[in-house]
PDB file of N, CA and C in Angstrom:
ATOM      1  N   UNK A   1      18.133 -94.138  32.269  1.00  0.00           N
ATOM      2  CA  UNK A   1      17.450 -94.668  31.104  1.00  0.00           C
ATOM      3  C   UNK A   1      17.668 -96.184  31.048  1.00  0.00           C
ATOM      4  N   UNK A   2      16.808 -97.005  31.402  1.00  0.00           N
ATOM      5  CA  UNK A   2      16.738 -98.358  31.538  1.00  0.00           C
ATOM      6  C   UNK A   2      16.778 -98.966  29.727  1.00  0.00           C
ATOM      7  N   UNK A   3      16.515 -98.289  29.272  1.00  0.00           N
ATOM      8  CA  UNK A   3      15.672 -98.943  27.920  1.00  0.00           C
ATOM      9  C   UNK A   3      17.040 -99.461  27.436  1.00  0.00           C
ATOM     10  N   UNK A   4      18.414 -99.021  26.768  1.00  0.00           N
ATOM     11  CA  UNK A   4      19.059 -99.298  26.380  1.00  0.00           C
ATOM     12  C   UNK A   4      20.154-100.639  27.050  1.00  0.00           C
ATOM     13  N   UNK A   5      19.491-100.682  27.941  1.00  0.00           N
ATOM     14  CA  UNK A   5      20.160-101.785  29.136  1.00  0.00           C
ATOM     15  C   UNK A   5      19.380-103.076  29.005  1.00  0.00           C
ATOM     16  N   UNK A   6      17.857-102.753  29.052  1.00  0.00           N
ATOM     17  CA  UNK A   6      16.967-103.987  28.949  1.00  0.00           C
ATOM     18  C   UNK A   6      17.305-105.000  27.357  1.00  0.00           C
ATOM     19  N   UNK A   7      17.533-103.615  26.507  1.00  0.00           N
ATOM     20  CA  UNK A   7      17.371-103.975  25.054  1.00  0.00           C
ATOM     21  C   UNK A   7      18.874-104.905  24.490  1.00  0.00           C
ATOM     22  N   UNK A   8      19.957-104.912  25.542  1.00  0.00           N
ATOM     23  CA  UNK A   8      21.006-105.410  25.707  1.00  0.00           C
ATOM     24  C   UNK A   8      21.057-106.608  26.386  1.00  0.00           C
ATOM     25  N   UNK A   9      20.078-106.424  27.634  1.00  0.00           N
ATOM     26  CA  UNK A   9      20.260-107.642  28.038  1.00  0.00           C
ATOM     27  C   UNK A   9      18.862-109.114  27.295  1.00  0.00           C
ATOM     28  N   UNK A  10      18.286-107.968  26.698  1.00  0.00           N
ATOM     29  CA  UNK A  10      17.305-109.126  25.659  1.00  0.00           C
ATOM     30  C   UNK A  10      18.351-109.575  24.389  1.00  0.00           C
ATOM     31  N   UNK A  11      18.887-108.934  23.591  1.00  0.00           N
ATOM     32  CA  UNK A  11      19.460-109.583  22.686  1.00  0.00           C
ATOM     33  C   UNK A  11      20.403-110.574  23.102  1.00  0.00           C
ATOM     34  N   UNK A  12      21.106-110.480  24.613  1.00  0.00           N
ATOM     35  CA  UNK A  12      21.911-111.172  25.105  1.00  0.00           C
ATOM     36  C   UNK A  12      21.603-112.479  25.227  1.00  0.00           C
ATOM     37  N   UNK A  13      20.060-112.178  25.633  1.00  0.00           N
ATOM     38  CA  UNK A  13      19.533-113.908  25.716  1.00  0.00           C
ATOM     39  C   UNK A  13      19.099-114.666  24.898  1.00  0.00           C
ATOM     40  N   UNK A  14      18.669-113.810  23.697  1.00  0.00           N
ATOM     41  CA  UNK A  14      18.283-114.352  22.612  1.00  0.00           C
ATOM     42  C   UNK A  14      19.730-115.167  21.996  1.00  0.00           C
ATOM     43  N   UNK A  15      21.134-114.277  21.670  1.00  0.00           N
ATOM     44  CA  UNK A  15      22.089-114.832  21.216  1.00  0.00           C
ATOM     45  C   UNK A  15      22.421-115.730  22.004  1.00  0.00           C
ATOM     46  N   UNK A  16      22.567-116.169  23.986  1.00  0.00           N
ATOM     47  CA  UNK A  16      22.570-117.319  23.701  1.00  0.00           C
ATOM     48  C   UNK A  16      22.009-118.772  23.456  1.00  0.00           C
ATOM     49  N   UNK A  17      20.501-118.627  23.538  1.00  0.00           N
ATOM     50  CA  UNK A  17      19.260-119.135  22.829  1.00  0.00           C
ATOM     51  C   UNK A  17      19.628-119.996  21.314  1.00  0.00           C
ATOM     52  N   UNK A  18      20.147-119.026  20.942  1.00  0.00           N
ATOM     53  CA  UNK A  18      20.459-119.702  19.396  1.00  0.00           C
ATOM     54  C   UNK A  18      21.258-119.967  19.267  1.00  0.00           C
ATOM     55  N   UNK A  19      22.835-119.966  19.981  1.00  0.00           N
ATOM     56  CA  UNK A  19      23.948-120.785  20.239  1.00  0.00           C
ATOM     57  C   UNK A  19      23.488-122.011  21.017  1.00  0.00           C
ATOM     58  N   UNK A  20      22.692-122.206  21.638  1.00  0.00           N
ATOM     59  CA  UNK A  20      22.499-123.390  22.848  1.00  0.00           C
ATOM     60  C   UNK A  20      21.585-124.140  21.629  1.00  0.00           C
ATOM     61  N   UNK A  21      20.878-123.940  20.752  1.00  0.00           N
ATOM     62  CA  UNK A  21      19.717-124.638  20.138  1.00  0.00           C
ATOM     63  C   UNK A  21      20.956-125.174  18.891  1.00  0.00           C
ATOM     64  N   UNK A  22      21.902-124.087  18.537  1.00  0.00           N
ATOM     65  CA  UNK A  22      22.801-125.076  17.845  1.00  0.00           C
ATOM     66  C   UNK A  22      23.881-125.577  18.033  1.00  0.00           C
ATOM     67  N   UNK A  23      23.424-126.153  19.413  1.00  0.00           N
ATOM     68  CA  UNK A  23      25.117-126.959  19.727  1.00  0.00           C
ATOM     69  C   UNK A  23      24.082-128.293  19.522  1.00  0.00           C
ATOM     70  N   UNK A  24      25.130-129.449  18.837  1.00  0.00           N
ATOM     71  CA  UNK A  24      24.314-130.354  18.977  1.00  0.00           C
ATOM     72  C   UNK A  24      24.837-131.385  20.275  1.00  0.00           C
ATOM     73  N   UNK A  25      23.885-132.466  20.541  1.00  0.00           N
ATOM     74  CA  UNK A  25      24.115-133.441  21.806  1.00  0.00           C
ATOM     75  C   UNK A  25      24.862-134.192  21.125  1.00  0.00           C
ATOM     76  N   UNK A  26      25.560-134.772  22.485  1.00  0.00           N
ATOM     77  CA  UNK A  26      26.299-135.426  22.866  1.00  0.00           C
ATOM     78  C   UNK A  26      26.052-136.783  21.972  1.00  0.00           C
ATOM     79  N   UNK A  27      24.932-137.002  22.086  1.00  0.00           N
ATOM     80  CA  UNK A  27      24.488-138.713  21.074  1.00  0.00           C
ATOM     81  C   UNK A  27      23.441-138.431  21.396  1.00  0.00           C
ATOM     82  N   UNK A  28      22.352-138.156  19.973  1.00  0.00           N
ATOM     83  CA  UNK A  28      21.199-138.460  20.314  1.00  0.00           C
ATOM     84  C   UNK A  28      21.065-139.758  19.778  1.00  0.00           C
ATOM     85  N   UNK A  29      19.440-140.019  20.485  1.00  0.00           N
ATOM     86  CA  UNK A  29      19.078-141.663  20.156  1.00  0.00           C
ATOM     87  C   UNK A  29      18.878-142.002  18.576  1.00  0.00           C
ATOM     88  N   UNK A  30      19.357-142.800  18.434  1.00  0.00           N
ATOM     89  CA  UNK A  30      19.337-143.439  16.750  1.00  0.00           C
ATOM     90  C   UNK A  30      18.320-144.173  16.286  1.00  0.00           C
ATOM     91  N   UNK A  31      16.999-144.197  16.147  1.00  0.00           N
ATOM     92  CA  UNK A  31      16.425-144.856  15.851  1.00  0.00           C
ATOM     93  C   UNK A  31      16.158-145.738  14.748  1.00  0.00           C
ATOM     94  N   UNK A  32      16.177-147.142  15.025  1.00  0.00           N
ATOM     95  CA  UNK A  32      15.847-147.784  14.037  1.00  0.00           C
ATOM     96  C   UNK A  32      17.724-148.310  13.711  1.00  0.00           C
ATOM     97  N   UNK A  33      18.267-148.105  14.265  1.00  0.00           N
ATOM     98  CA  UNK A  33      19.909-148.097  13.710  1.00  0.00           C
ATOM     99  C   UNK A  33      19.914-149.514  13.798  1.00  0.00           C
ATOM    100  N   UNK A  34      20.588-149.968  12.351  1.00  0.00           N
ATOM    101  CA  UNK A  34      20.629-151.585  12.573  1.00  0.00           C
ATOM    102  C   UNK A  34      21.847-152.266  13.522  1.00  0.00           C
ATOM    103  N   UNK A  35      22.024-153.695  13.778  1.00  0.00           N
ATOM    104  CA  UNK A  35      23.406-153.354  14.668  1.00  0.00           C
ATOM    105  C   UNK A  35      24.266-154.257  13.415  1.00  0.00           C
ATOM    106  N   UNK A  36      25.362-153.898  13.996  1.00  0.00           N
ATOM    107  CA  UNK A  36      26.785-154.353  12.942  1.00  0.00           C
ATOM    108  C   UNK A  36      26.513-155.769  12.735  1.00  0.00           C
ATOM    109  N   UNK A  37      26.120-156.345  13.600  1.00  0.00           N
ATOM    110  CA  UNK A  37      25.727-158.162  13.316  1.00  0.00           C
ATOM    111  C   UNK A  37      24.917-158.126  11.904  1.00  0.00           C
ATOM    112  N   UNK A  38      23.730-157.577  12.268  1.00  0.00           N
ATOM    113  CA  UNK A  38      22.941-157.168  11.130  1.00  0.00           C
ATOM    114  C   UNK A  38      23.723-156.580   9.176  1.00  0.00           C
ATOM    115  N   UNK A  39      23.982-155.345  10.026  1.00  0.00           N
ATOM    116  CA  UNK A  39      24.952-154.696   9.253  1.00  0.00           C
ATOM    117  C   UNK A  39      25.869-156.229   7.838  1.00  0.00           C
ATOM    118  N   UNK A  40      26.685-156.894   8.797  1.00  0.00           N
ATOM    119  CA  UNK A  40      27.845-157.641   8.426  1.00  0.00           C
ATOM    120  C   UNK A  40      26.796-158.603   7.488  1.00  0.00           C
ATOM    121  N   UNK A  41      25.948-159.415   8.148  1.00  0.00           N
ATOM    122  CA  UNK A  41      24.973-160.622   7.552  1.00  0.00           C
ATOM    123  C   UNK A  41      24.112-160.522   6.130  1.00  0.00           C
ATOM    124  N   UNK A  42      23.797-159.020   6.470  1.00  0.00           N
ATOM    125  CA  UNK A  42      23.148-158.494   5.037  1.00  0.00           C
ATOM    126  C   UNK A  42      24.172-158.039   3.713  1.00  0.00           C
ATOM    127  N   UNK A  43      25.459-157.643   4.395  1.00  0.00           N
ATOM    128  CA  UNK A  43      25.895-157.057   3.484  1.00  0.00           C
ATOM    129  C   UNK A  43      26.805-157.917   2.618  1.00  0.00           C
ATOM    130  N   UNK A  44      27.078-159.079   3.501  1.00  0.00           N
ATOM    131  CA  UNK A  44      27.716-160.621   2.879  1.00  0.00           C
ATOM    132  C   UNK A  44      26.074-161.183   1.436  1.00  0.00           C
ATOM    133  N   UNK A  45      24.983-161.082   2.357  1.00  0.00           N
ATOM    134  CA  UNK A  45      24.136-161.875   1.521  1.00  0.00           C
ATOM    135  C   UNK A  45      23.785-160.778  -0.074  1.00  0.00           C
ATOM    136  N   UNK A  46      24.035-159.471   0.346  1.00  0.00           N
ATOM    137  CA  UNK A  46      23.438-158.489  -0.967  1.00  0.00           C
ATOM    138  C   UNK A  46      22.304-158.450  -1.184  1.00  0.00           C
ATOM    139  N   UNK A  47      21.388-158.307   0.039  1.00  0.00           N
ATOM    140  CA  UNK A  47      20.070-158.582   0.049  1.00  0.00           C
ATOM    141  C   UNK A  47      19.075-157.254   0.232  1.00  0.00           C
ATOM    142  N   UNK A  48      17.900-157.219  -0.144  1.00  0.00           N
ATOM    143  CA  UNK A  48      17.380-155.649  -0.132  1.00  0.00           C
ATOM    144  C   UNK A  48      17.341-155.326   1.703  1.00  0.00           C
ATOM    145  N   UNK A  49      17.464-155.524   2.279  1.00  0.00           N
ATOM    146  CA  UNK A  49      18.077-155.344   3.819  1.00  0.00           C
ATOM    147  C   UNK A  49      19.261-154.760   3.926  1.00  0.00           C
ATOM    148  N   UNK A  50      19.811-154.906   2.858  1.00  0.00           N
ATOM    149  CA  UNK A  50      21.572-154.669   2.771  1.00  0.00           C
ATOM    150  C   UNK A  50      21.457-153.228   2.155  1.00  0.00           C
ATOM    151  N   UNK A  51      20.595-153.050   1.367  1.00  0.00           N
ATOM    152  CA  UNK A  51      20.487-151.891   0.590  1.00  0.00           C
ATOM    153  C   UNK A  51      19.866-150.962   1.687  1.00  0.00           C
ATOM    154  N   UNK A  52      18.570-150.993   2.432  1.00  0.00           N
ATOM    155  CA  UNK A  52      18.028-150.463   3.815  1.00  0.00           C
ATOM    156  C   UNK A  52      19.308-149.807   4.204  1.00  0.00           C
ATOM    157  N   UNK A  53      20.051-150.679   4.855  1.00  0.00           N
ATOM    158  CA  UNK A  53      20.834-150.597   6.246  1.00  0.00           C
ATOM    159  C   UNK A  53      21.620-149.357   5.343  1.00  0.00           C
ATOM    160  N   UNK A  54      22.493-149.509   4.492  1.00  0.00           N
ATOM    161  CA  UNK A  54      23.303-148.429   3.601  1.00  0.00           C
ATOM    162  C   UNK A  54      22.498-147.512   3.363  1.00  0.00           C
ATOM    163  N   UNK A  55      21.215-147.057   3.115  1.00  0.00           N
ATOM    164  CA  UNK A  55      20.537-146.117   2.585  1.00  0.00           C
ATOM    165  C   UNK A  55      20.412-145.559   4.204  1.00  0.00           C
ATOM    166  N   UNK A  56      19.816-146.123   5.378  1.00  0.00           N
ATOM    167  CA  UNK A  56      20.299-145.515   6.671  1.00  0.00           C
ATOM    168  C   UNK A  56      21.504-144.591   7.117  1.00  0.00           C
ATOM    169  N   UNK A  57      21.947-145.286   7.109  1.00  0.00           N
ATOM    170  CA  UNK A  57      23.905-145.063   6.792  1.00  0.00           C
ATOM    171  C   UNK A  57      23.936-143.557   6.080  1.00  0.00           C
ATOM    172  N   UNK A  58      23.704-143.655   5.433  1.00  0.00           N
ATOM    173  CA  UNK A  58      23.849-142.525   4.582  1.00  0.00           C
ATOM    174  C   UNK A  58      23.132-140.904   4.851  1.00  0.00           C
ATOM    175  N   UNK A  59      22.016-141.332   5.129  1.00  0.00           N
ATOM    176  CA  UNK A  59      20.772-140.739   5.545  1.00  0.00           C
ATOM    177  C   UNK A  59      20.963-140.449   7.315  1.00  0.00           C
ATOM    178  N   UNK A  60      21.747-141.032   8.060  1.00  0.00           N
ATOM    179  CA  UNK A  60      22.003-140.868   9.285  1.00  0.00           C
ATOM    180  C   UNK A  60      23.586-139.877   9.225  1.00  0.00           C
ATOM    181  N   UNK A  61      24.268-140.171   8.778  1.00  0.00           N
ATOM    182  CA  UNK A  61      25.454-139.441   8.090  1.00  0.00           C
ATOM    183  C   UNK A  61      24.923-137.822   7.432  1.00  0.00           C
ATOM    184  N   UNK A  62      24.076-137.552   6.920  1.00  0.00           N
ATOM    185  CA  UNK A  62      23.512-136.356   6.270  1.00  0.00           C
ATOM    186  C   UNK A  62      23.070-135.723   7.709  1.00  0.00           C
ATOM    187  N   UNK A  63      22.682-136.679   8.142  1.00  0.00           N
ATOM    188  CA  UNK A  63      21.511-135.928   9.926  1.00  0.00           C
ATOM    189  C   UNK A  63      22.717-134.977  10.386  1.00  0.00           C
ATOM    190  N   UNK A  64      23.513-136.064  10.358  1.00  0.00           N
ATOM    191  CA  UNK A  64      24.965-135.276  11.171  1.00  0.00           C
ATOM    192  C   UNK A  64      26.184-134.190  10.807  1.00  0.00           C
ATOM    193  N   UNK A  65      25.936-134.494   9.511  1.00  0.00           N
ATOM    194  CA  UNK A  65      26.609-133.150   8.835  1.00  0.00           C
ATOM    195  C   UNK A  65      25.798-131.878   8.837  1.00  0.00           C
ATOM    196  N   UNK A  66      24.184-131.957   8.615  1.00  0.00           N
ATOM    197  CA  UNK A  66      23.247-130.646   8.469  1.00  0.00           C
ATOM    198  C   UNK A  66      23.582-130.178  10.356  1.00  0.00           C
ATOM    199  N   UNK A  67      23.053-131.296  11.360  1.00  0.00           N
ATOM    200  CA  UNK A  67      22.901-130.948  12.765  1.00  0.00           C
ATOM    201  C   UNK A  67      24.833-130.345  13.022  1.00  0.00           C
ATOM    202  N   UNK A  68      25.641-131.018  13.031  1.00  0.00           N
ATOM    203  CA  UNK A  68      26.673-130.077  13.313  1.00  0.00           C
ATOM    204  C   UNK A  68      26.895-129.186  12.781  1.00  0.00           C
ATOM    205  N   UNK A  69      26.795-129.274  11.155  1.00  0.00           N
ATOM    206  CA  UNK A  69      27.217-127.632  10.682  1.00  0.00           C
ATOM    207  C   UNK A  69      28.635-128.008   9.673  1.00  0.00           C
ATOM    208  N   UNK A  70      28.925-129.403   9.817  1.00  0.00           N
ATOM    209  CA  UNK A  70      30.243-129.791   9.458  1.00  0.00           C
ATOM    210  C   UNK A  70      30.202-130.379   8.585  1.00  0.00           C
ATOM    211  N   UNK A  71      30.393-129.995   7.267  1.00  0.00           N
ATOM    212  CA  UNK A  71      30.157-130.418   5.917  1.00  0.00           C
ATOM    213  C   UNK A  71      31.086-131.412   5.348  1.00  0.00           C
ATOM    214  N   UNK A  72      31.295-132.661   6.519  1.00  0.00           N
ATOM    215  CA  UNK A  72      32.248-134.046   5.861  1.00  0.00           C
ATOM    216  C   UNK A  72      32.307-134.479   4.965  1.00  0.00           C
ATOM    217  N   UNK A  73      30.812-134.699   4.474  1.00  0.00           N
ATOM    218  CA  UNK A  73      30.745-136.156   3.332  1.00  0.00           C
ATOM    219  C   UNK A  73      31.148-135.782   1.651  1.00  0.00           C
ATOM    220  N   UNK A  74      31.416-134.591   1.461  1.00  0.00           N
ATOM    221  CA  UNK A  74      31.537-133.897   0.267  1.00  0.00           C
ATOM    222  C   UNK A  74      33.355-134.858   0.201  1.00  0.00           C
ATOM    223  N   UNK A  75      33.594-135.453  -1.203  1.00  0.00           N
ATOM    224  CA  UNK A  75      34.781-136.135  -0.784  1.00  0.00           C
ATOM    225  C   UNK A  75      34.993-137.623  -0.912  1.00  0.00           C
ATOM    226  N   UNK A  76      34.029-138.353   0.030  1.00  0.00           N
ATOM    227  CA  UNK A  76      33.923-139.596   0.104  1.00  0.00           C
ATOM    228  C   UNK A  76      32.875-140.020  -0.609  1.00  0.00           C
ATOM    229  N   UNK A  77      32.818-141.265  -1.376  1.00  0.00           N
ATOM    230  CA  UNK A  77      32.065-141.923  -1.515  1.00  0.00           C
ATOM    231  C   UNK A  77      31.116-142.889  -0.863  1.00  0.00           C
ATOM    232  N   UNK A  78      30.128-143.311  -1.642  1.00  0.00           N
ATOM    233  CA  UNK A  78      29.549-144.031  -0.721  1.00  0.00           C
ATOM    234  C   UNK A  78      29.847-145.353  -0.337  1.00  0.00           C
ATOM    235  N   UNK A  79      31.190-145.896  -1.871  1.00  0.00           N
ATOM    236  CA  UNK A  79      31.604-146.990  -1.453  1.00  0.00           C
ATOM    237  C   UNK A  79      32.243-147.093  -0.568  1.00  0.00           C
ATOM    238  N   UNK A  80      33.376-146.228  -0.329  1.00  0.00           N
ATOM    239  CA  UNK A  80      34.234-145.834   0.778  1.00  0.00           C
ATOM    240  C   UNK A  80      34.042-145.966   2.204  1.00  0.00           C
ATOM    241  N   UNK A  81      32.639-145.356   2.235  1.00  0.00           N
ATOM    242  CA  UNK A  81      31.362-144.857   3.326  1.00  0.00           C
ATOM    243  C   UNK A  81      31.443-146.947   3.738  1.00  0.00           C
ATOM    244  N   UNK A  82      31.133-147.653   2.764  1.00  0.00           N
ATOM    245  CA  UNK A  82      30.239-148.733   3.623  1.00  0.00           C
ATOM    246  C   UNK A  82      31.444-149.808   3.294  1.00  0.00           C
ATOM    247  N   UNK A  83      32.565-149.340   3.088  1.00  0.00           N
ATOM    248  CA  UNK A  83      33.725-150.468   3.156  1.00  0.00           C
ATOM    249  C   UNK A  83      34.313-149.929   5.013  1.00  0.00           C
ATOM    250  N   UNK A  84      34.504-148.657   4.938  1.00  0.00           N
ATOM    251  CA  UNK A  84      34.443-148.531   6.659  1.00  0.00           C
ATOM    252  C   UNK A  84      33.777-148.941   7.481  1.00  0.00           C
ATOM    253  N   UNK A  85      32.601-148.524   7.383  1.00  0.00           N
ATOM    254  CA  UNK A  85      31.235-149.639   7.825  1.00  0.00           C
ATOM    255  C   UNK A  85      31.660-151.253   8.367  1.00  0.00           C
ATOM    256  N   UNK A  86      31.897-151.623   6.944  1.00  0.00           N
ATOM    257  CA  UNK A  86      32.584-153.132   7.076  1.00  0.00           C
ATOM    258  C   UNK A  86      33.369-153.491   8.250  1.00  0.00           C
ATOM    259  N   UNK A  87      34.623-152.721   7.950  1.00  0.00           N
ATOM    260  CA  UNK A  87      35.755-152.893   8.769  1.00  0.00           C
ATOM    261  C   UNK A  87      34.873-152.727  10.509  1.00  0.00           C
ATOM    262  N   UNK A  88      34.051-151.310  10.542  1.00  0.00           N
ATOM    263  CA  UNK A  88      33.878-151.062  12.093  1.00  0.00           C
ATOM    264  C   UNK A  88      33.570-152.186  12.694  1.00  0.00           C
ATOM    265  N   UNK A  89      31.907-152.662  11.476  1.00  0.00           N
ATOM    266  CA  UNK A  89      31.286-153.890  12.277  1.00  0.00           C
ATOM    267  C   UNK A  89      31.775-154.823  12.374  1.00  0.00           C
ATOM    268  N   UNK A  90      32.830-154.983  11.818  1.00  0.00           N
ATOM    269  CA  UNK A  90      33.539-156.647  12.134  1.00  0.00           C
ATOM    270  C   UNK A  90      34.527-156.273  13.706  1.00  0.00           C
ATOM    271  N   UNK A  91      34.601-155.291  13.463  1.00  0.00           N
ATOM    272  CA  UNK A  91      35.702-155.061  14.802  1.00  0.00           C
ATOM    273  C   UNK A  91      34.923-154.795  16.286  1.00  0.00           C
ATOM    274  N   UNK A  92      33.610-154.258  16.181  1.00  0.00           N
ATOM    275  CA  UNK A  92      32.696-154.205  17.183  1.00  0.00           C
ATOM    276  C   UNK A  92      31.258-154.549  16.829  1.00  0.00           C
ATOM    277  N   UNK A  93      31.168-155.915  16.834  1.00  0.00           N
ATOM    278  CA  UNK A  93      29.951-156.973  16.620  1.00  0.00           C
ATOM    279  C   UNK A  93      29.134-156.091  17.480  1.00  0.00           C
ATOM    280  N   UNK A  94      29.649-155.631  18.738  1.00  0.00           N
ATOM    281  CA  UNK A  94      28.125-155.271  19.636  1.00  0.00           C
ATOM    282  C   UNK A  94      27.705-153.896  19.666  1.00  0.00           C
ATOM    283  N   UNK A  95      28.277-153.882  18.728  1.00  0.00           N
ATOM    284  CA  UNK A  95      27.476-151.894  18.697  1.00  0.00           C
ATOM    285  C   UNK A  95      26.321-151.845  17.232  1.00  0.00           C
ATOM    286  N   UNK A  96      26.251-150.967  17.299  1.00  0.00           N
ATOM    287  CA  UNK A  96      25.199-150.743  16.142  1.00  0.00           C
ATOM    288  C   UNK A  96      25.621-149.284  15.341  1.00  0.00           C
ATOM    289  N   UNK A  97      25.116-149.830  13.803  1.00  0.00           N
ATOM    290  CA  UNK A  97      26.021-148.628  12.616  1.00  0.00           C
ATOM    291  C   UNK A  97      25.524-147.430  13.053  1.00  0.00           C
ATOM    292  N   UNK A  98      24.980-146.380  14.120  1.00  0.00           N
ATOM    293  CA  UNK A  98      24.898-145.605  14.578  1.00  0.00           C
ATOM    294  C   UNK A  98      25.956-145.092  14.894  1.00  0.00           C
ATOM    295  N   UNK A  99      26.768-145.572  16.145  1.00  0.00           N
ATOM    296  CA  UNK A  99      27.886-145.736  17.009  1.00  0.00           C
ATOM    297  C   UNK A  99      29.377-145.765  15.908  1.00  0.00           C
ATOM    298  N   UNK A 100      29.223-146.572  14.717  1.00  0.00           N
ATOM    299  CA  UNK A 100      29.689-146.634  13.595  1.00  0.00           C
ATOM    300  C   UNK A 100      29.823-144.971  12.933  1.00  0.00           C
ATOM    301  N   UNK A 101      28.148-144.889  12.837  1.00  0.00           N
ATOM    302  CA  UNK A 101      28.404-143.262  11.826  1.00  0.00           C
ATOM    303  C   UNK A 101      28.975-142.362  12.308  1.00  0.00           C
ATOM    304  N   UNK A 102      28.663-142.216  13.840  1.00  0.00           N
ATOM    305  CA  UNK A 102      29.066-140.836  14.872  1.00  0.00           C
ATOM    306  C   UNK A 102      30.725-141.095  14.916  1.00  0.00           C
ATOM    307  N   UNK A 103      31.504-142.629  15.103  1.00  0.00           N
ATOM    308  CA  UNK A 103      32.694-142.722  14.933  1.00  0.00           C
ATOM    309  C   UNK A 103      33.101-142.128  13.590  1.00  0.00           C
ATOM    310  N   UNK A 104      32.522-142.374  12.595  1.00  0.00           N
ATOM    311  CA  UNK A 104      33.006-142.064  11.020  1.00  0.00           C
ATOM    312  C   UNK A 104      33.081-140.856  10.975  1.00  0.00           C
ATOM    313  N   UNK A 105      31.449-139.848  11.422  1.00  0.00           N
ATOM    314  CA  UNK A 105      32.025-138.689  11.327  1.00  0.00           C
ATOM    315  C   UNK A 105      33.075-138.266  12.098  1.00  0.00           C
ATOM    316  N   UNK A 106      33.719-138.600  13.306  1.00  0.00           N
ATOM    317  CA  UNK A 106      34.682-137.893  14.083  1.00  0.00           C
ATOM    318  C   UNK A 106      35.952-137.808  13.187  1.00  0.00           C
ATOM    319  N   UNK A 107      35.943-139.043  11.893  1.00  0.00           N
ATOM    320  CA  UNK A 107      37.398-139.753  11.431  1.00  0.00           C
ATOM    321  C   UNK A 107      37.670-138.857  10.291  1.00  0.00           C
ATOM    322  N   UNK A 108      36.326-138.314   9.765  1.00  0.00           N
ATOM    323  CA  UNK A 108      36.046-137.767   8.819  1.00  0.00           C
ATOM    324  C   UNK A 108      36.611-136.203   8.793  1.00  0.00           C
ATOM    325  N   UNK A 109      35.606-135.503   9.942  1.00  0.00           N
ATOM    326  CA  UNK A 109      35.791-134.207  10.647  1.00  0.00           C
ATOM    327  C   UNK A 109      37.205-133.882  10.919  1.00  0.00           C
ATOM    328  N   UNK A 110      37.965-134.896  11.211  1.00  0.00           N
ATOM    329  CA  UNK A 110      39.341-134.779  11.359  1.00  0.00           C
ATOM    330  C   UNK A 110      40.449-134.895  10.411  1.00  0.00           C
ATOM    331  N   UNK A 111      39.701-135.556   9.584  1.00  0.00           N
ATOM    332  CA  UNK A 111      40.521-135.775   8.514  1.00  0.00           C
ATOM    333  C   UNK A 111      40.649-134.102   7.329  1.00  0.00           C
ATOM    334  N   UNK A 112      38.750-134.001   7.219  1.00  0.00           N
ATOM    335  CA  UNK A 112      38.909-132.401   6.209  1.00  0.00           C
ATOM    336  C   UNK A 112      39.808-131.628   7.176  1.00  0.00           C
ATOM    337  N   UNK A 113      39.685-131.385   8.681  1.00  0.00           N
ATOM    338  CA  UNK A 113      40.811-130.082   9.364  1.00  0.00           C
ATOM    339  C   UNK A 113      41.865-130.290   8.778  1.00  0.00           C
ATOM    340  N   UNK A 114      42.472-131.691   8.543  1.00  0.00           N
ATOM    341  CA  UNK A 114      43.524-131.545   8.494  1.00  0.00           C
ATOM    342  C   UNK A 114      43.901-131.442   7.115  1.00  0.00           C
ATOM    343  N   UNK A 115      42.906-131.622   6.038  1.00  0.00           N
ATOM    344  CA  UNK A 115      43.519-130.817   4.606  1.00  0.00           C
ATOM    345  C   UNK A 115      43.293-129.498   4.743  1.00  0.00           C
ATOM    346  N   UNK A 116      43.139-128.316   5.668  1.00  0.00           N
ATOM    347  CA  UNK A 116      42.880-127.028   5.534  1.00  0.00           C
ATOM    348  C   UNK A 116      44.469-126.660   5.257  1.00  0.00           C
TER     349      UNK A 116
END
């Protein structure tokens, strides 16, 4: 009786189908991500650019909590959120607040494990 074998090895592929569709990558591309130069210049002047780049920030930060599954940002604020910001971009002028968020969440992710 094949049937109960086929019907095993279909659900098999389906489950890992939907494990593989929710692992997320490695870095996907960030579009539009401003870079920390940017970041730093606007956020000295308080300019509606400054408000953009943070509303990104934020909104790129959400991408990454729904796509992993890892519910960080519950906790922090948003001031909190863009005084780190601060600190990153002054410390790596040549990256962009992308590279910033994906660092934040790692700091973040590590930080809730470790109040469990």
């Amino acid at each position: 009786m094949k049937t109960p074998i086929t019907l095993l090895a279909a659900c098999c592929l389906l489950a890992s189908a939907q494990f593989a569709a929710a692992a997320p990558a490695e870095r996907a591309e960030a579009r539009a991500a401003p870079s920390c130069g940017e970041w730093i210049d606007h956020r000295k002047k308080s300019d509606t650019l400054a408000l953009s780049n943070t509303s990104w920030l934020v909104g790129y930060l959400s991408g990454l909590a729904v796509g992993s599954g890892k519910n960080f940002l519950p906790g922090n604020e948003n001031t909190e959120i863009f005084s780190w910001m601060d600190n990153y971009c002054r410390s790596n002028p040549l990256t962009d607040i992308a590279a910033g968020g994906t660092s934040l969440m790692a700091e973040l992710v590590t930080k809730k494990a470790g109040r469990k």
